[in-house]
Protein backbone atom coordinates (compact mmCIF):
# COMPACT_ATOMS: atom_id res chain seq x y z
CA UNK A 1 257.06 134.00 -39.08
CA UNK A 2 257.02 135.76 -35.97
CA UNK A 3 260.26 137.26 -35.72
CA UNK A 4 261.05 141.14 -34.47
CA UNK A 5 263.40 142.52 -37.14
CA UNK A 6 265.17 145.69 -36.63
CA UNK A 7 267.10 147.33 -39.56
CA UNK A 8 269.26 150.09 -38.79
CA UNK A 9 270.01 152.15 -41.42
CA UNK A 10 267.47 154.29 -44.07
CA UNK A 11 270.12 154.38 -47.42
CA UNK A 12 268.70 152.81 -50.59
CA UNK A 13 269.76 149.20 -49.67
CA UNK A 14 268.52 149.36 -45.89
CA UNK A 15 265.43 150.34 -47.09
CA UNK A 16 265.33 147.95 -49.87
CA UNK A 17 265.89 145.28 -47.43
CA UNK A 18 263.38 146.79 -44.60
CA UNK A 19 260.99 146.27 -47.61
CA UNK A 20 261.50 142.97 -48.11
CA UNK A 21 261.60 141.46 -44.62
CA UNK A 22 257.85 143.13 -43.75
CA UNK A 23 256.50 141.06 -46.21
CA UNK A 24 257.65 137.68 -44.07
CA UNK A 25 257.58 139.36 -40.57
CA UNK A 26 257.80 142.44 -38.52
CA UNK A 27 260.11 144.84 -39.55
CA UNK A 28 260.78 148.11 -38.50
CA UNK A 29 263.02 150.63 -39.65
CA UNK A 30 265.82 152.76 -38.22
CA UNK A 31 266.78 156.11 -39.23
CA UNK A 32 268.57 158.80 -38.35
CA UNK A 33 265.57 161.72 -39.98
CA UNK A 34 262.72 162.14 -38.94
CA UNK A 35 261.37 163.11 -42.69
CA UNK A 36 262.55 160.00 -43.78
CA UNK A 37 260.71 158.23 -41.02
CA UNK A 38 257.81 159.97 -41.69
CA UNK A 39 257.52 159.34 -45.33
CA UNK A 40 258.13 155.74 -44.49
CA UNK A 41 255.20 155.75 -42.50
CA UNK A 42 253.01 157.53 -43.96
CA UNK A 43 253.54 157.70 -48.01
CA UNK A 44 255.67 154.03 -48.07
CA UNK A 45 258.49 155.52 -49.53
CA UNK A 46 261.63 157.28 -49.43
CA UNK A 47 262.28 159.34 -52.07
CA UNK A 48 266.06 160.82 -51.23
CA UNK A 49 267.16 157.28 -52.03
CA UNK A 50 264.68 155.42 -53.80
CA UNK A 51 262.97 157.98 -56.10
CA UNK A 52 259.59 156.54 -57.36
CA UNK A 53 259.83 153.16 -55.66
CA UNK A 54 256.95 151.73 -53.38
CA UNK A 55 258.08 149.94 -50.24
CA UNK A 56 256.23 147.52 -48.06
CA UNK A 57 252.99 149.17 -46.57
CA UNK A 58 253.88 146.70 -43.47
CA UNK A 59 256.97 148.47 -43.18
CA UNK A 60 257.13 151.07 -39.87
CA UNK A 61 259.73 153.51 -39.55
CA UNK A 62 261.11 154.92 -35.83
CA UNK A 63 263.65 156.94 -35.31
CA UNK A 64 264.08 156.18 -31.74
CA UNK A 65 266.89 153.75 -31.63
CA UNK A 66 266.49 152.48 -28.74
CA UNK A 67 262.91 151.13 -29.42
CA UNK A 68 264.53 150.04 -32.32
CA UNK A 69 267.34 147.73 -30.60
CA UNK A 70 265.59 146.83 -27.48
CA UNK A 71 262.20 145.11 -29.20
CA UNK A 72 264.57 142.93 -32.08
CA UNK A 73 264.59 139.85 -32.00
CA UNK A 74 267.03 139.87 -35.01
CA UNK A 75 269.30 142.76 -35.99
CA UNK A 76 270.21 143.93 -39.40
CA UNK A 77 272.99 146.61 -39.65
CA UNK A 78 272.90 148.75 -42.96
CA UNK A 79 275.43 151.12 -41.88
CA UNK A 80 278.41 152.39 -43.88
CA UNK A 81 281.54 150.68 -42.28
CA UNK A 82 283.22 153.87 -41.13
CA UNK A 83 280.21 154.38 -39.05
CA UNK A 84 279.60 150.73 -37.84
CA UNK A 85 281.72 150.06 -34.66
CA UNK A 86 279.80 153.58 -33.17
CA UNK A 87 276.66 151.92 -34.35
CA UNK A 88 277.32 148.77 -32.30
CA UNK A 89 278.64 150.95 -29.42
CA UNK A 90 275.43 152.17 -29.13
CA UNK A 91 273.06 149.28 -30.41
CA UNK A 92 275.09 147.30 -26.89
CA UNK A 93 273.45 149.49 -24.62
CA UNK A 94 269.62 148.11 -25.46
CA UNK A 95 270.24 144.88 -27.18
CA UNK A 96 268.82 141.42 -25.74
CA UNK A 97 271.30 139.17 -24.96
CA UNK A 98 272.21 136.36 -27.90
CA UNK A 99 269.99 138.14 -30.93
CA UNK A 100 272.53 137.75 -34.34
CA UNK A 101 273.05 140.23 -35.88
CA UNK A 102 273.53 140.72 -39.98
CA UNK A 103 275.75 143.05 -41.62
CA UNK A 104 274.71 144.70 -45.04
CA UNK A 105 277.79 146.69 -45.00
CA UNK A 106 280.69 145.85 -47.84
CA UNK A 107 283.65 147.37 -46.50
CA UNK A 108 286.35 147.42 -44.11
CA UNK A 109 287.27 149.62 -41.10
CA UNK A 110 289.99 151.72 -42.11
CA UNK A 111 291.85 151.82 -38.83
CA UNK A 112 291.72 148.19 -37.58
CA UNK A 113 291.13 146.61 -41.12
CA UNK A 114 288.54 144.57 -39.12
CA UNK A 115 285.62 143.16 -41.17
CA UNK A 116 282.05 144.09 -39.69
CA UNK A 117 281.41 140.44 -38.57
CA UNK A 118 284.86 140.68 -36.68
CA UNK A 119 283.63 144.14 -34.65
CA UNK A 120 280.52 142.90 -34.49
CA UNK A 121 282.40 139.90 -31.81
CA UNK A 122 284.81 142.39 -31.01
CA UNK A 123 281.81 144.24 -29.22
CA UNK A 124 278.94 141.97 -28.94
CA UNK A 125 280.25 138.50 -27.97
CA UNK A 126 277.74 135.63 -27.82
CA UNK A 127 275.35 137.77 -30.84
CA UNK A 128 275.95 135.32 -33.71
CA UNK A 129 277.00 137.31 -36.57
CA UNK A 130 276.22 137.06 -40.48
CA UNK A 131 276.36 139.09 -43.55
CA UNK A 132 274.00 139.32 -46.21
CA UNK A 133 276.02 140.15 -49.77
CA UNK A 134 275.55 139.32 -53.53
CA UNK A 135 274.75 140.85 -56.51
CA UNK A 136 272.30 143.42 -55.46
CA UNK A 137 271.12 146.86 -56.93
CA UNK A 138 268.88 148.44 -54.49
CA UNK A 139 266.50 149.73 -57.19
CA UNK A 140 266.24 146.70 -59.06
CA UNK A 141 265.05 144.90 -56.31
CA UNK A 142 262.83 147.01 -55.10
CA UNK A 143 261.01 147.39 -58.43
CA UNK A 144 260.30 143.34 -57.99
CA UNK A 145 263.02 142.68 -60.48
CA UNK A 146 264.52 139.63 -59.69
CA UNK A 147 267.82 138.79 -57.75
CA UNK A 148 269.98 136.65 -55.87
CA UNK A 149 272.07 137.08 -52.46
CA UNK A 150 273.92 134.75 -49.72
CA UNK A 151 273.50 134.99 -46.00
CA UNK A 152 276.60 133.65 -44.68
CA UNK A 153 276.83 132.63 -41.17
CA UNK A 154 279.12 130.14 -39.11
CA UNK A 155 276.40 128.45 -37.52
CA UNK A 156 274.88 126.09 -40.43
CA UNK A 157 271.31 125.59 -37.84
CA UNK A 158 270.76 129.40 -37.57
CA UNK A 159 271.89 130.52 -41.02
CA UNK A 160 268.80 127.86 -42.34
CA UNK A 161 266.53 129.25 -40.09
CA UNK A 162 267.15 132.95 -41.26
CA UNK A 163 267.11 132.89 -44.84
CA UNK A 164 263.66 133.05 -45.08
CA UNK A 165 262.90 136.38 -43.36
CA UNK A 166 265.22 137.79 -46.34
CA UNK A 167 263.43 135.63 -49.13
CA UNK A 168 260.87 137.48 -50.87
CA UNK A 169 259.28 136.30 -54.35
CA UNK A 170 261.43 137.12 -56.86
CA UNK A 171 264.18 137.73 -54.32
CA UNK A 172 266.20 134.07 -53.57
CA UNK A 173 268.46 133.95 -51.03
CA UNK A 174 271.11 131.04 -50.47
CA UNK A 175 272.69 130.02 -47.13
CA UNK A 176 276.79 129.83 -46.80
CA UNK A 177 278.92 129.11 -43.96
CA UNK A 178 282.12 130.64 -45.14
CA UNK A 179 281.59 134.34 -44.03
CA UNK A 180 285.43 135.42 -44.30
CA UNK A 181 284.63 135.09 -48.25
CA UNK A 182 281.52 136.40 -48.37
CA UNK A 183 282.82 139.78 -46.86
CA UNK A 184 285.40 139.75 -48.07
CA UNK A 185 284.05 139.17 -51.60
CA UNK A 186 281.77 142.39 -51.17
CA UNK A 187 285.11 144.46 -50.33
CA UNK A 188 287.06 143.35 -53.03
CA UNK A 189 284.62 144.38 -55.58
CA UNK A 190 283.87 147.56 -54.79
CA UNK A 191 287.97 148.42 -55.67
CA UNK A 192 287.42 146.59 -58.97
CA UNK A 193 284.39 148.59 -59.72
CA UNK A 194 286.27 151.39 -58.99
CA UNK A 195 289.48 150.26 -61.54
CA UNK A 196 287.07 148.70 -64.19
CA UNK A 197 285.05 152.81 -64.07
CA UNK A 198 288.25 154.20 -65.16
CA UNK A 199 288.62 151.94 -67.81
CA UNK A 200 285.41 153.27 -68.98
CA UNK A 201 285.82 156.71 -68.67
CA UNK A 202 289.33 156.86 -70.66
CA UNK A 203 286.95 154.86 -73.28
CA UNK A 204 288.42 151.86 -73.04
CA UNK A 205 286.62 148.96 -75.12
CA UNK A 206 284.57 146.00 -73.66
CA UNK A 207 287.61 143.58 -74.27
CA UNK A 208 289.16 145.47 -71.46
CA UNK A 209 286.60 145.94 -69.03
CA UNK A 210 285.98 142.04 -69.35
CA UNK A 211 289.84 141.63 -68.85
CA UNK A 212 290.02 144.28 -65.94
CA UNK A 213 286.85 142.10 -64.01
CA UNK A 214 288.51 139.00 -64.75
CA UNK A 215 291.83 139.89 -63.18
CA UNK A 216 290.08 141.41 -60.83
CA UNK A 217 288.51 138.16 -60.12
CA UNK A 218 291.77 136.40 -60.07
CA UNK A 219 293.04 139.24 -57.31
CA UNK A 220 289.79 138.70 -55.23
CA UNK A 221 290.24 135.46 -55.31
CA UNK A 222 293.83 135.13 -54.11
CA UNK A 223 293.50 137.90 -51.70
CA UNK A 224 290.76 136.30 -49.67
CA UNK A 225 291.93 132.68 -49.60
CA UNK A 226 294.81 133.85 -48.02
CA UNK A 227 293.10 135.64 -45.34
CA UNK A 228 290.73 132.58 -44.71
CA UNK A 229 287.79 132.58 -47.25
CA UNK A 230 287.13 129.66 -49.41
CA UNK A 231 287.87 129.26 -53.36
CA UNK A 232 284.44 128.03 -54.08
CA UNK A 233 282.81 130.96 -52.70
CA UNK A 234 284.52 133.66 -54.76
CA UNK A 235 282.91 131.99 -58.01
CA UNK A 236 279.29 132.66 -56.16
CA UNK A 237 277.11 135.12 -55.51
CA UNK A 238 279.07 137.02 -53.30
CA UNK A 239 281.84 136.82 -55.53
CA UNK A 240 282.15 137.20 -59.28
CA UNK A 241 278.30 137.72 -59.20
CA UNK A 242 278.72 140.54 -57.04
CA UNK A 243 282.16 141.55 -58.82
CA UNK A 244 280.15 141.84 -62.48
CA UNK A 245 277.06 143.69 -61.05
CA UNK A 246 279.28 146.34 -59.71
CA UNK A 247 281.98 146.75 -62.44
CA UNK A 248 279.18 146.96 -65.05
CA UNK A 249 275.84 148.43 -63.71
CA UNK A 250 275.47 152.04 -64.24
CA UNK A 251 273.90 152.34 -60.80
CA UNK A 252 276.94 151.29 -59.25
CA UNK A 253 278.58 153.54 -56.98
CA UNK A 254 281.77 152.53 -57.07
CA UNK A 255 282.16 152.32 -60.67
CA UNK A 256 280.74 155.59 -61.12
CA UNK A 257 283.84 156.93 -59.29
CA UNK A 258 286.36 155.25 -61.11
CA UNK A 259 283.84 156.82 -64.39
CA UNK A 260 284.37 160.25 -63.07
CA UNK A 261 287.99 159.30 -62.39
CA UNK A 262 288.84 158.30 -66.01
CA UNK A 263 287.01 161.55 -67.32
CA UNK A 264 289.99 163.91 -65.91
CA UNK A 265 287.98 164.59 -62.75
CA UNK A 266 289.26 164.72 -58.74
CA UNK A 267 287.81 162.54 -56.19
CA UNK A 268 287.10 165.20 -53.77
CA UNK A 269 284.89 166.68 -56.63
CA UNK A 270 283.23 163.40 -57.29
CA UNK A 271 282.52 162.13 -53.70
CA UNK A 272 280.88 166.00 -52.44
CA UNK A 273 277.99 165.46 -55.34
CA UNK A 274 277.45 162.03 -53.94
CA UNK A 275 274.56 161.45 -51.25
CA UNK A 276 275.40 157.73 -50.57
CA UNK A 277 278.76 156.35 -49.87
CA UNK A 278 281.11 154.52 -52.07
CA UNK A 279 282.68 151.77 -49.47
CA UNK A 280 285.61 151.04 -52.30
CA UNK A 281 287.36 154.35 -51.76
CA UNK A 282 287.88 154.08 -48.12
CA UNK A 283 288.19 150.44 -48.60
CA UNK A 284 291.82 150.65 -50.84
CA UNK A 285 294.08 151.27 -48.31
CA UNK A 286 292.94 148.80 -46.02
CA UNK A 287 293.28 146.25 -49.00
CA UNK A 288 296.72 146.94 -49.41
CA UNK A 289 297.74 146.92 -45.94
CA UNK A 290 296.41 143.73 -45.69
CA UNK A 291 298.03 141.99 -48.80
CA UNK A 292 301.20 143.61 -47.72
CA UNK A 293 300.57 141.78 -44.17
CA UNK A 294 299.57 138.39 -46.26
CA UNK A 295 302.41 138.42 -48.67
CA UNK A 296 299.32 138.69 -52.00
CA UNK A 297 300.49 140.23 -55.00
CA UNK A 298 297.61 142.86 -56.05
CA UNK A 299 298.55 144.67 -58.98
CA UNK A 300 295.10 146.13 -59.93
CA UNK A 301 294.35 146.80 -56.17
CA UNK A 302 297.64 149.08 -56.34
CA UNK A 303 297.32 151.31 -59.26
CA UNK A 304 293.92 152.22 -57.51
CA UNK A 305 295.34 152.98 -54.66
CA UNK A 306 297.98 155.44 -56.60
CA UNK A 307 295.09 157.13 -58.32
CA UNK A 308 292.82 157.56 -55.03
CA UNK A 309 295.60 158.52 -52.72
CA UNK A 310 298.78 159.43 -54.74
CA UNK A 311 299.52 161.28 -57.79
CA UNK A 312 298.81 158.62 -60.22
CA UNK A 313 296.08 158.88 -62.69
CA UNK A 314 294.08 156.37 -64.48
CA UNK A 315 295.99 156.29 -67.87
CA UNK A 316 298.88 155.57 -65.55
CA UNK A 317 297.32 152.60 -64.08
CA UNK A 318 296.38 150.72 -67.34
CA UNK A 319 299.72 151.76 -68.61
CA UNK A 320 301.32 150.49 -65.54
CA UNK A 321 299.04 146.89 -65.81
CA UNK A 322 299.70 146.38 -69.25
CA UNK A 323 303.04 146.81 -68.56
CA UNK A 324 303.40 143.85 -66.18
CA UNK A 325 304.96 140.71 -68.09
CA UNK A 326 301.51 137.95 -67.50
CA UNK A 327 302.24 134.58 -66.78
CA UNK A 328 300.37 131.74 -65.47
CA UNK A 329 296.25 132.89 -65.63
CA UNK A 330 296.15 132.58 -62.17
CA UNK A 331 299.32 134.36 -61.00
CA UNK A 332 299.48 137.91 -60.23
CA UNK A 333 299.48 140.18 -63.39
């Protein structure tokens, strides 16, 4: 390939995906230090978020963003979603007219509620958005372990002729046109990571974190086919194979929170010893203002939402699920 990729954004899974795309084409990577850039460059690695792993020696490193923006030829966006519309403010200034643009972000603006691919029109019409999401650990893959992900775009012709920059040996990615699902898939299981965490750090037993993902699942699922997704997606990679890599891998962020959470501990104490963000805490209210918009019963999303921002705490929120009467599998409860 001769493609010009630009990936904006040095965090464990920019990097990680930097890494992956210089083995098929050019790739150069955006970020905001200049020790990161320089490690990049000259030691291929980065060691504040990928301690001991070797990236790409074809990888380069800049942190001038315009060089960055102007000489893409496709533009990957590994920005936390708080930051993202400011990104794009800026990227708009140097861009070439009609290069897509892919989001690695899995979260939701918290004032708009907007998904990246929607902000990404919002402020770049005629750049043909996509998302890349799945089940993907950062340091997994870039230790060559191996892994799946979707790159979802609307445009069947151009999401083909992507995949491969992002497909890389032991790394298989699959094409999908529904990309309402796909984000949305990637949001949704961040706040079960976060409510399946607690379970774990009360002590809860693996019956109930398989029951807590599984509902979960159920939630997910009804939550983005009413806002436009597609069933079949949310049993794919960018749904319950994203949903079981986050409730259950150590590594995960999100879960970790919802660990720390369950252990007695506050969430402005566990979010200052973090270095890299966890997209399901500012996620949860956006979540619930949208069901409440779309009429979708989310039971799990909601005792979250009381532990994060209210007074409730995590034994309150399995107390408060249990306490629900179930019905059908596949109703809320």
């Amino acid at each position: 390939m001769d493609l010009r990729v630009s990936i904006l954004g040095g965090g464990s899974w920019g990097t990680t995906v930097a890494s992956l795309v210089a083995r098929n084409t050019q790739a150069l990577l955006w970020a905001r230090s200049e020790d990161t850039v320089a490690e990049i460059n000259e030691q291929h690695s980065n060691s504040r978020y990928l301690p001991g792993a070797r990236l790409s020696p074809k990888l380069t490193a800049t942190s001038d963003f315009e060089e960055a923006v102007s000489t893409a030829d496709l533009l990957v966006v590994g920005i936390p979603s708080q930051q993202f519309r400011a990104t794009l403010q800026e990227v708009a200034k140097y861009i070439r007219p009609w290069v897509p643009i892919i989001s690695l972000s899995k979260g939701l603006e918290a004032d708009t509620r907007m998904r990246m691919s929607e902000i990404i029109r919002e402020l770049l019409p005629g750049h043909p958005p996509g998302v890349l999401s799945g089940p993907n650990l950062a340091k997994e893959i870039i230790d060559g372990q191996a892994a799946a992900s979707v790159l979802a775009m609307e445009d069947e012709t151009i999401v083909r002729s992507l995949k491969s920059v992002f497909s890389s040996g032991m790394f298989r990615v699959y094409t999908n046109t529904d990309i309402i699902g796909c984000e949305l898939g990637g949001v949704l299981k961040n706040v079960v990571a976060i409510a399946t965490g607690m379970g774990d750090g009360l002590g809860a037993g693996e019956n109930t974190r398989a029951g807590v993902i599984t509902r979960g699942l159920a939630e997910l699922t009804r939550f983005g086919i009413a806002l436009g997704g597609e069933a079949q997606t949310f049993a794919g990679l960018a749904g319950i194979g994203d949903l079981v890599a986050t409730c259950t891998s150590p590594q995960s962020r999100n879960r970790h929170v919802g660990e720390e959470l369950g252990k007695g501990r506050k969430l402005n104490e566990i979010i200052a010893e973090m270095h890299m963000v966890a997209e399901g805490v500012k996620s949860t209210p956006s979540v619930m203002k949208l069901s409440e918009q779309h009429g979708v019963e989310m039971p799990i999303t909601y005792e979250v939402y009381r532990v994060l921002y209210e007074e409730g705490t995590p034994w309150q929120a399995f107390r408060g699920l249990v306490r629900k009467e179930p019905g059908a599998e596949w109703e809320p409860g």
